[in-house]
N, C-alpha and C. Protein backbone atom coordinates (compact mmCIF):
# COMPACT_ATOMS: atom_id res chain seq x y z
N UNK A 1 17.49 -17.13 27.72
CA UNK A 1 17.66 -18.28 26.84
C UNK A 1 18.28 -19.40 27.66
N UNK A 2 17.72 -20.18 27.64
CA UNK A 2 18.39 -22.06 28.24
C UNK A 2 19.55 -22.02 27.75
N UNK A 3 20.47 -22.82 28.38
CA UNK A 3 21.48 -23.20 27.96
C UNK A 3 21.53 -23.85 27.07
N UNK A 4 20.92 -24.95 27.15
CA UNK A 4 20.89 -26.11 26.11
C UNK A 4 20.31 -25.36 24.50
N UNK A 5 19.46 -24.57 24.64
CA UNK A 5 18.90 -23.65 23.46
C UNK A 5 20.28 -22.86 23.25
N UNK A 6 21.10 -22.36 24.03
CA UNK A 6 22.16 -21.43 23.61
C UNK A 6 23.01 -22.24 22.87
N UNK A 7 23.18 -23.05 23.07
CA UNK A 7 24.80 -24.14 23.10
C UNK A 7 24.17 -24.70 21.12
N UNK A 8 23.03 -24.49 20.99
CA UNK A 8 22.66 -25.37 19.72
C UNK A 8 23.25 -24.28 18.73
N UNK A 9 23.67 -22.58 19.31
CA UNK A 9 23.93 -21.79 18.32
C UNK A 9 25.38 -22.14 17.89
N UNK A 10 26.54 -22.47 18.57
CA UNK A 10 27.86 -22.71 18.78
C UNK A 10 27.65 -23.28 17.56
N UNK A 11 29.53 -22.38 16.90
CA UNK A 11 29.72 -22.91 15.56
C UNK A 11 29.75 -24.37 15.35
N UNK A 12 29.86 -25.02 14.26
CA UNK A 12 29.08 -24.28 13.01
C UNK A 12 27.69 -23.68 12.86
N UNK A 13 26.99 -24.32 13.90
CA UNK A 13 25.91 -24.27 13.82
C UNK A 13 25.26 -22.50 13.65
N UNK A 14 25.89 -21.74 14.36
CA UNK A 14 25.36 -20.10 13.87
C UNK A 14 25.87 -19.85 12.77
N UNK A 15 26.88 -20.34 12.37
CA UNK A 15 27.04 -19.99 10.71
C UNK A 15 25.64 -20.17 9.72
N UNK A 16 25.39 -21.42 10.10
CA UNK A 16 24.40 -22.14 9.30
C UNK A 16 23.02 -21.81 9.49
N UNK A 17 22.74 -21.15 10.37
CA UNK A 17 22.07 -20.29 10.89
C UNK A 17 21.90 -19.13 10.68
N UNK A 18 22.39 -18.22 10.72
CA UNK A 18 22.80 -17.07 9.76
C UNK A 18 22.54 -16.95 8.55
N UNK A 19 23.09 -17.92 7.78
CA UNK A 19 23.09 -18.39 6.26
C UNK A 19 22.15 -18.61 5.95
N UNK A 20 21.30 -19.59 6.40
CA UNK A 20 19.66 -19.48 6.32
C UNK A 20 18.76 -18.52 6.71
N UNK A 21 19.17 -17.87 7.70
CA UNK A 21 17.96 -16.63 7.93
C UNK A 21 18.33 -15.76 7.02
N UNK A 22 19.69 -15.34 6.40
CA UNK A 22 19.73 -14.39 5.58
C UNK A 22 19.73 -14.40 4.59
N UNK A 23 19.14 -15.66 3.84
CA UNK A 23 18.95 -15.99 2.54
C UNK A 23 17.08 -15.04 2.18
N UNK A 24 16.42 -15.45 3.03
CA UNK A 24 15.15 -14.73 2.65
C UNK A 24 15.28 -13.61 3.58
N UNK A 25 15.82 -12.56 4.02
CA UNK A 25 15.86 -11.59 5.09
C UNK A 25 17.03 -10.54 4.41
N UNK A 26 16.34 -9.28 4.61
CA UNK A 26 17.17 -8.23 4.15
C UNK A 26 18.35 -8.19 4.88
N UNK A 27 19.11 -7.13 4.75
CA UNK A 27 20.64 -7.36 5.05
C UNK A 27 20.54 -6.33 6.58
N UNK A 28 19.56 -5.17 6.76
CA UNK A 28 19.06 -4.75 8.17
C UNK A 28 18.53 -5.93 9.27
N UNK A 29 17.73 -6.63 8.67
CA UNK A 29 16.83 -7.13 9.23
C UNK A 29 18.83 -8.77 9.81
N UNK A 30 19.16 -8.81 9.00
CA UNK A 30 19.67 -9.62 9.43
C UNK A 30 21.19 -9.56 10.53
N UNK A 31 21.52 -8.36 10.14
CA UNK A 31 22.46 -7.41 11.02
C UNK A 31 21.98 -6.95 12.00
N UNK A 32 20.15 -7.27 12.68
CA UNK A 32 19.80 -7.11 13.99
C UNK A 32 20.02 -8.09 14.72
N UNK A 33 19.82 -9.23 14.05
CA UNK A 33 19.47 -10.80 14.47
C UNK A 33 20.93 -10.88 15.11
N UNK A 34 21.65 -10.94 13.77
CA UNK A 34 23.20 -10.85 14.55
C UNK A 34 23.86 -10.10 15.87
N UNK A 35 22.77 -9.02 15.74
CA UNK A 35 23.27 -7.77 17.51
C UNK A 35 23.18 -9.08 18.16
N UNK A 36 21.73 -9.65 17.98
CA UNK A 36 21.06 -9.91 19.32
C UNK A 36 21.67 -10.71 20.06
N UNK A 37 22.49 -12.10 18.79
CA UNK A 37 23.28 -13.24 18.85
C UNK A 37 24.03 -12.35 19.82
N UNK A 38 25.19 -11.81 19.24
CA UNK A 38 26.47 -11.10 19.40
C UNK A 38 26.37 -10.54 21.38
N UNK A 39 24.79 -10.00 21.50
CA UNK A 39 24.90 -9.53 22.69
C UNK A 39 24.92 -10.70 23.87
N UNK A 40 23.90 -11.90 23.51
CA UNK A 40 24.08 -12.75 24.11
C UNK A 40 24.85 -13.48 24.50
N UNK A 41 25.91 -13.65 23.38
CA UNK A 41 27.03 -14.13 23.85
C UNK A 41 28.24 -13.32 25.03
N UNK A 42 28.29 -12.28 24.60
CA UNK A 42 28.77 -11.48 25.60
C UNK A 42 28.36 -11.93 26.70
N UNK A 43 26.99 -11.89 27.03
CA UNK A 43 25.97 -12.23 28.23
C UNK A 43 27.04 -13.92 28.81
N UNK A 44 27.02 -14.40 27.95
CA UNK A 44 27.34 -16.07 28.02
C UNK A 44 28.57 -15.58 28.65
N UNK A 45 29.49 -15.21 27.95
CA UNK A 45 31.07 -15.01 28.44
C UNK A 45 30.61 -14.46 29.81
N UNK A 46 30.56 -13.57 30.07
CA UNK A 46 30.48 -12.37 30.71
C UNK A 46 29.93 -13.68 32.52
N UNK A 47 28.73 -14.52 32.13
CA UNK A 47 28.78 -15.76 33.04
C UNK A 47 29.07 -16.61 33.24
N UNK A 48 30.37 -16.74 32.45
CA UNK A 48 30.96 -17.89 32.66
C UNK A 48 31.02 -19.16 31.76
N UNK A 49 29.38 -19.55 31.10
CA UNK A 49 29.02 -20.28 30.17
C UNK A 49 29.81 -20.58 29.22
N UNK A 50 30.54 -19.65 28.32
CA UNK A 50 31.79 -20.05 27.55
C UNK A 50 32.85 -19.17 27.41
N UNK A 51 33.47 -19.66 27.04
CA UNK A 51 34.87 -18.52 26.97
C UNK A 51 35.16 -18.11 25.90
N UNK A 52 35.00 -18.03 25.14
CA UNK A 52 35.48 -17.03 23.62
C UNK A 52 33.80 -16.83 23.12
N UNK A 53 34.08 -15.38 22.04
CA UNK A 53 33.28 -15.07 21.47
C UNK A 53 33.40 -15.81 19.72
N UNK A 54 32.14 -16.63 19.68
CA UNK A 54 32.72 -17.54 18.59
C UNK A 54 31.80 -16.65 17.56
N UNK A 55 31.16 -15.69 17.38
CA UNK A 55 30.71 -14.34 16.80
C UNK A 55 31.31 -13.76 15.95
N UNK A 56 32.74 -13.72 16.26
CA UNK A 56 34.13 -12.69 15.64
C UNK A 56 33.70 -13.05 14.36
N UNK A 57 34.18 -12.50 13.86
CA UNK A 57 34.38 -12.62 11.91
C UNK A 57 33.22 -13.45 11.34
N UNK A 58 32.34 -13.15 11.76
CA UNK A 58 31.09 -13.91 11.28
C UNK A 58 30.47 -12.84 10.13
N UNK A 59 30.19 -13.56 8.69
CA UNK A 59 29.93 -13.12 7.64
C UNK A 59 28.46 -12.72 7.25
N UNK A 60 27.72 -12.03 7.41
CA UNK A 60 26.43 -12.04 6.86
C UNK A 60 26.13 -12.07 5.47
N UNK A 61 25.38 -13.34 5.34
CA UNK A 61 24.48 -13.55 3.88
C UNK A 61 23.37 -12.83 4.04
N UNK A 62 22.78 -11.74 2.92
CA UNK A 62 20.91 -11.51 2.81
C UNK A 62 20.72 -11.17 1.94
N UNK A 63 19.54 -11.06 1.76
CA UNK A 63 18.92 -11.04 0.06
C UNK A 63 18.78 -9.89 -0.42
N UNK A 64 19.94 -9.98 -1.02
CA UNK A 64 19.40 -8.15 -1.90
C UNK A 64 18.48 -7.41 -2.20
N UNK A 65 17.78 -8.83 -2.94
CA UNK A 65 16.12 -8.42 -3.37
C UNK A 65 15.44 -7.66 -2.26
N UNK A 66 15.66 -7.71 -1.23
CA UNK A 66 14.97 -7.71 -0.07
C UNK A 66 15.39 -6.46 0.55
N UNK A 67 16.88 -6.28 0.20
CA UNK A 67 17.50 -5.02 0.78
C UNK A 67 17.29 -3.68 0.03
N UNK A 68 16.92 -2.97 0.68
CA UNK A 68 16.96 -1.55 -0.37
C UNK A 68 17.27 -0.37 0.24
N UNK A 69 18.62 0.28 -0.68
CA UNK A 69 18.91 1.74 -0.44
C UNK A 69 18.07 2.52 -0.09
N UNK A 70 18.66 3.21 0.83
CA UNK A 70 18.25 4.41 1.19
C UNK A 70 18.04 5.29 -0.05
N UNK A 71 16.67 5.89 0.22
CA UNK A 71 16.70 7.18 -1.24
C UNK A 71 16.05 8.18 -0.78
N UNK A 72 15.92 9.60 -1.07
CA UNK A 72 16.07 10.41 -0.63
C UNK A 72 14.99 11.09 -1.95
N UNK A 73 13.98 12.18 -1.34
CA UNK A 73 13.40 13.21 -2.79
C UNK A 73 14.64 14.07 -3.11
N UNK A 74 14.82 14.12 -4.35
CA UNK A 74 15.18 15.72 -4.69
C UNK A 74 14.56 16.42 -5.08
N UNK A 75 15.31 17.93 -4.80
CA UNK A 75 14.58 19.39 -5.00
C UNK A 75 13.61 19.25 -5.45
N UNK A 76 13.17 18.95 -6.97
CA UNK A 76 11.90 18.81 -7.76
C UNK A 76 11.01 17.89 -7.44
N UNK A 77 11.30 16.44 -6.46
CA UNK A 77 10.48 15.64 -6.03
C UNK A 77 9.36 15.96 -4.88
N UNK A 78 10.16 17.10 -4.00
CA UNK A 78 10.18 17.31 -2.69
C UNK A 78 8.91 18.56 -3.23
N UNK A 79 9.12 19.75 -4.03
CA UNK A 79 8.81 20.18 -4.15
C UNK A 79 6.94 19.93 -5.12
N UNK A 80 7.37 18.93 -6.13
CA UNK A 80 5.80 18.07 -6.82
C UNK A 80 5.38 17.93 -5.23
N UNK A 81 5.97 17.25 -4.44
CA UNK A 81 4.84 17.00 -3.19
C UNK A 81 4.21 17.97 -2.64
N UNK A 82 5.02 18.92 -2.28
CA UNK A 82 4.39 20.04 -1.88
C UNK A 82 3.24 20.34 -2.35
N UNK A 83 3.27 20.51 -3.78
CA UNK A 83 2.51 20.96 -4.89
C UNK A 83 1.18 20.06 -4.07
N UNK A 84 1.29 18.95 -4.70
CA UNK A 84 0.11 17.89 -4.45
C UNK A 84 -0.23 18.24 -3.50
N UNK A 85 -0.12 18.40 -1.90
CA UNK A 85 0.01 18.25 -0.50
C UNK A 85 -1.14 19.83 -0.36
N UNK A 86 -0.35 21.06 -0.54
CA UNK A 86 -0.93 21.90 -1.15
C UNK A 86 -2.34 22.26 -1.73
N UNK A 87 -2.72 21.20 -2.91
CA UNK A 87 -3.95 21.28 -3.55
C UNK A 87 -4.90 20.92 -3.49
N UNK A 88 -4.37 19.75 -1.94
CA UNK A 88 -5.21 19.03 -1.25
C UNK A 88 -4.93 19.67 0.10
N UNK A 89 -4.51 20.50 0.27
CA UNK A 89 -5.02 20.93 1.96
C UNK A 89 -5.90 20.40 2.83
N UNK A 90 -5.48 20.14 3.61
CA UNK A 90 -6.69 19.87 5.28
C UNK A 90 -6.14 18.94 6.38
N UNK A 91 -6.20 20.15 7.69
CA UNK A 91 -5.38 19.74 8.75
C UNK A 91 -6.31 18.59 8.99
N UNK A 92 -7.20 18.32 8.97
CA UNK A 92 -7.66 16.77 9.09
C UNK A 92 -6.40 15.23 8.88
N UNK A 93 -5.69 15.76 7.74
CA UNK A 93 -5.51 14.72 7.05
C UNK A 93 -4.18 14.46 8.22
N UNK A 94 -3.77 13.64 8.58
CA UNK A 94 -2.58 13.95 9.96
C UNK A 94 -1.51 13.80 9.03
N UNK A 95 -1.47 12.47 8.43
CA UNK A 95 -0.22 12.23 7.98
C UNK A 95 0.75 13.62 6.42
N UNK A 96 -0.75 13.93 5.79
CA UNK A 96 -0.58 15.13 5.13
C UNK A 96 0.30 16.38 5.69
N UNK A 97 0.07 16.41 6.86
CA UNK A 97 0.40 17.47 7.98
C UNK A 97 1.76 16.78 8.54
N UNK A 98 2.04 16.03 8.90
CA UNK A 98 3.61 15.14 9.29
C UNK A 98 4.30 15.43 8.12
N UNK A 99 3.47 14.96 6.64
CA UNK A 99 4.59 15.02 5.63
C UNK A 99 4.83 16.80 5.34
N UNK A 100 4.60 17.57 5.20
CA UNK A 100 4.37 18.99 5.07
C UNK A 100 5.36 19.72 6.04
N UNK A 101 5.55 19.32 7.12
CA UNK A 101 6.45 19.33 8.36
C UNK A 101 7.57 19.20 8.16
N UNK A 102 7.76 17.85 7.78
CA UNK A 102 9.07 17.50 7.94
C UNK A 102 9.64 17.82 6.35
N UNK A 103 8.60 18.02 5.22
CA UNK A 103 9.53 18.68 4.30
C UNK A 103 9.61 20.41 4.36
N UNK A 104 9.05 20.96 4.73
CA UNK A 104 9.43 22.43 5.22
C UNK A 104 10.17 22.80 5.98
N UNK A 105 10.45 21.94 7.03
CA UNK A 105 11.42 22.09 7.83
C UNK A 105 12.59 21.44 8.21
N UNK A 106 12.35 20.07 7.80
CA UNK A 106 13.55 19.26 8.57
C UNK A 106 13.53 18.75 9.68
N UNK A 107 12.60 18.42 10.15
CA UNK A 107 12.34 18.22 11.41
C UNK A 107 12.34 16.60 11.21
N UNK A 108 13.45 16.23 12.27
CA UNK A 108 13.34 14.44 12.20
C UNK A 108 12.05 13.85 12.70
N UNK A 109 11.59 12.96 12.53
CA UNK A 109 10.90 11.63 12.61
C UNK A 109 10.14 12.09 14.30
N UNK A 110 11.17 11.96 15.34
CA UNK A 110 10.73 11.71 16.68
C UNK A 110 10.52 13.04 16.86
N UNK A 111 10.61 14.39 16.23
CA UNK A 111 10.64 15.37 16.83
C UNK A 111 9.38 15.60 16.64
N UNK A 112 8.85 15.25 14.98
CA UNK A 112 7.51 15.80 14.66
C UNK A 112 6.38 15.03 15.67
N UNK A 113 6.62 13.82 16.15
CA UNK A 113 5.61 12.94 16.49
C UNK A 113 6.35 13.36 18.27
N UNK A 114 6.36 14.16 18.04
CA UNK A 114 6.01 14.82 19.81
C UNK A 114 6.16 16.31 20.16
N UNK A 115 5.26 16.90 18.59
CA UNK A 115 4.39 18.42 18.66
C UNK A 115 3.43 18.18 19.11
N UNK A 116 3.31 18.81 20.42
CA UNK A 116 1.71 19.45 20.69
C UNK A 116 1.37 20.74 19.45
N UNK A 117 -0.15 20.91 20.31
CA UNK A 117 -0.42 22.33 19.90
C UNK A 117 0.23 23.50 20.21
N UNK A 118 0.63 23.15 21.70
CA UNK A 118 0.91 24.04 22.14
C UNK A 118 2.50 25.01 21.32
N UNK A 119 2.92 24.02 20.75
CA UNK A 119 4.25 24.21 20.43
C UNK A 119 4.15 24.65 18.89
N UNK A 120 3.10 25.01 18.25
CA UNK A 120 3.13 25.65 16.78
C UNK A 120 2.01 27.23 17.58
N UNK A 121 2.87 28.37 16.68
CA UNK A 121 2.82 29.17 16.56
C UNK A 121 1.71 30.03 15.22
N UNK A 122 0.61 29.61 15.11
CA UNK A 122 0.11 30.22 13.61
C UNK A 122 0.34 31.49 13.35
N UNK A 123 -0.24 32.15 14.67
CA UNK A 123 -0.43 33.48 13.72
C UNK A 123 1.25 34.07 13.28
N UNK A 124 2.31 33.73 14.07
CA UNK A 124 3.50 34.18 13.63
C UNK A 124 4.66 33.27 12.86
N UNK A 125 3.56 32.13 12.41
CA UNK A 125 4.40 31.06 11.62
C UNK A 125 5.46 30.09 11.86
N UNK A 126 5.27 29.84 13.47
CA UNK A 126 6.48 29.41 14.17
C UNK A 126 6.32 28.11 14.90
N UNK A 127 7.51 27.37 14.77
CA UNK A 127 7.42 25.69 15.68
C UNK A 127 7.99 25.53 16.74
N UNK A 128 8.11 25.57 17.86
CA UNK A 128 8.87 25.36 18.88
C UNK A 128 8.97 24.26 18.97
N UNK A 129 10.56 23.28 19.21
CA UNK A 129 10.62 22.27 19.19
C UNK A 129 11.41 21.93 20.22
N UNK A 130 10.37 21.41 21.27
CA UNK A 130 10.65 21.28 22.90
C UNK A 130 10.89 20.06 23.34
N UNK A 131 10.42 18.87 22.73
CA UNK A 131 10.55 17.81 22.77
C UNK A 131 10.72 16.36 21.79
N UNK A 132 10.51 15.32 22.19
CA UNK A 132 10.92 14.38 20.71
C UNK A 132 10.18 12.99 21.36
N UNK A 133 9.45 12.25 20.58
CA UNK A 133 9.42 11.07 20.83
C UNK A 133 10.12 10.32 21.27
N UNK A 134 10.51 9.50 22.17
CA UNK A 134 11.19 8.20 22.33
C UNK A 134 10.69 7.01 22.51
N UNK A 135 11.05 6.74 21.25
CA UNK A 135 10.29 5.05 21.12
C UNK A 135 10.75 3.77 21.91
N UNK A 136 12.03 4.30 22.51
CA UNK A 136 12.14 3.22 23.70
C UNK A 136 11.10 3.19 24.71
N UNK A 137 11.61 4.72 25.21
CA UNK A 137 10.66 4.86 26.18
C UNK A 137 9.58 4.95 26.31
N UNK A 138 9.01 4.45 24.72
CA UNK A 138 7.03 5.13 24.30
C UNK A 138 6.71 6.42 25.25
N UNK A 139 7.48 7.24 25.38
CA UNK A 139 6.99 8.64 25.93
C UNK A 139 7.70 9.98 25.35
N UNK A 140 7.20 11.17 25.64
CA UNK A 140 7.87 12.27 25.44
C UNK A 140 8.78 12.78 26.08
N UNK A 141 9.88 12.80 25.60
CA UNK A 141 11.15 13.17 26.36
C UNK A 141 11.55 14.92 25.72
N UNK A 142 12.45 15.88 26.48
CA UNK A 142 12.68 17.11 26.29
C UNK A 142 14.12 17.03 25.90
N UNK A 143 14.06 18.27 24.74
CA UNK A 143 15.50 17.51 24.03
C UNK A 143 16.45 16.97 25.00
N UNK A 144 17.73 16.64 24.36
CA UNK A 144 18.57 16.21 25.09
C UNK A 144 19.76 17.18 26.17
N UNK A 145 19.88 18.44 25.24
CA UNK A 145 20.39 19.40 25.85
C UNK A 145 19.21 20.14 27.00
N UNK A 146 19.58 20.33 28.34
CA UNK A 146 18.62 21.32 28.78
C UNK A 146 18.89 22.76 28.19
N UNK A 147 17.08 23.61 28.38
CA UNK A 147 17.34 24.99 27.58
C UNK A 147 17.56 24.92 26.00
N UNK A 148 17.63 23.80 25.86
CA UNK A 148 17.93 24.21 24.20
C UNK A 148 16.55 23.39 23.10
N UNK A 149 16.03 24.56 22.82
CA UNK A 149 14.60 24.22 21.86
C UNK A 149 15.29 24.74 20.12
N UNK A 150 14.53 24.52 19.70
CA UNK A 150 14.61 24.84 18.57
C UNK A 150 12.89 25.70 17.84
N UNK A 151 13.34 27.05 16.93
CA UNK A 151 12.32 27.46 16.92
C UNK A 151 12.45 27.86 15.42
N UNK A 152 11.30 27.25 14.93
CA UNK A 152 11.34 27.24 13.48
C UNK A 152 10.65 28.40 12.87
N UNK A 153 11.27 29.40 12.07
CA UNK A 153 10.07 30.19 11.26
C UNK A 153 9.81 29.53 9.83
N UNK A 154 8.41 29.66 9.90
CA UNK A 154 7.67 28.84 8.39
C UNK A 154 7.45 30.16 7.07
N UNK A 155 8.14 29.84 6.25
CA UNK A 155 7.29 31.22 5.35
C UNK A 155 5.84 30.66 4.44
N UNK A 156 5.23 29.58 5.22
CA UNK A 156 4.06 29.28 4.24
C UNK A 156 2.88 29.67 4.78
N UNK A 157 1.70 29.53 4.28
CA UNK A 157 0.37 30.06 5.26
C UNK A 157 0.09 28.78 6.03
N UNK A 158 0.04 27.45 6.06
CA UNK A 158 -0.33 26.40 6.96
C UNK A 158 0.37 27.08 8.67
């Protein structure tokens, strides 16, 4: 970022700034914007450019409407899916097969989206879980512990 582009954020002006992006912008979406500010400035201090972090106690406005809780299935929700998921069988369907996964087992997000084949077990109902997505790195990474997999037994027929 230019200087001259940096210097236009300096209060008031990131207040007002802020205040406006987080009027139409969820309250995630606007608590990134703020990292990004927040890191840059560091960056700024950190070269000299200015001397205080004028960041501190900075308030985020965002639109509720826009923001939404976390929610979660319960037991009986989790389980209707199954049902459905179930009556429609077919490993074709991928995302059918992701959702089926991760509600039978628990398996987070990055873990499921970096199963091979190699790593499900049919005839003895089993997942080996050797690795995990990393979406930084857009590649497959092996857990974080070395030696340590995780191995799931399934009691369903899929």
């Amino acid at each position: 970022m230019a200087i001259k582009s940096y210097l236009k954020l300096l209060p008031p002006n990131i207040n007002k700034f802020l205040n406006d992006f987080g009027k139409t912008h969820a309250k995630e979406t606007i608590a990134k914007v703020n990292s990004h500010i927040r890191s840059a400035t560091r960056n700024a201090i950190n070269d000299g450019i200015i001397s205080s972090d004028f960041t501190l106690n900075t308030h985020l406005v965002y639109d509720p409407n826009r923001t939404h809780p976390l929610t979660f299935l319960n037991l009986n929700e989790a389980e209707r899916v199954i049902k459905y998921l179930e009556s429609n069988w077919s490993y074709e369907k991928v995302w059918d097969c992701w959702m089926m996964i991760a509600l039978l087992t628990g398996m987070r997000e990055a873990e499921i989206a970096g199963l091979t084949w190699d790593n499900i077990d049919f005839p003895h109902k089993q997942i080996n879980v050797r690795q995990a997505w990393s979406q930084q790195h857009q590649d497959l990474s092996l857990k974080k512990t070395p030696g340590l997999t995780e191995l799931l037994q399934l009691e369903t027929p899929y």
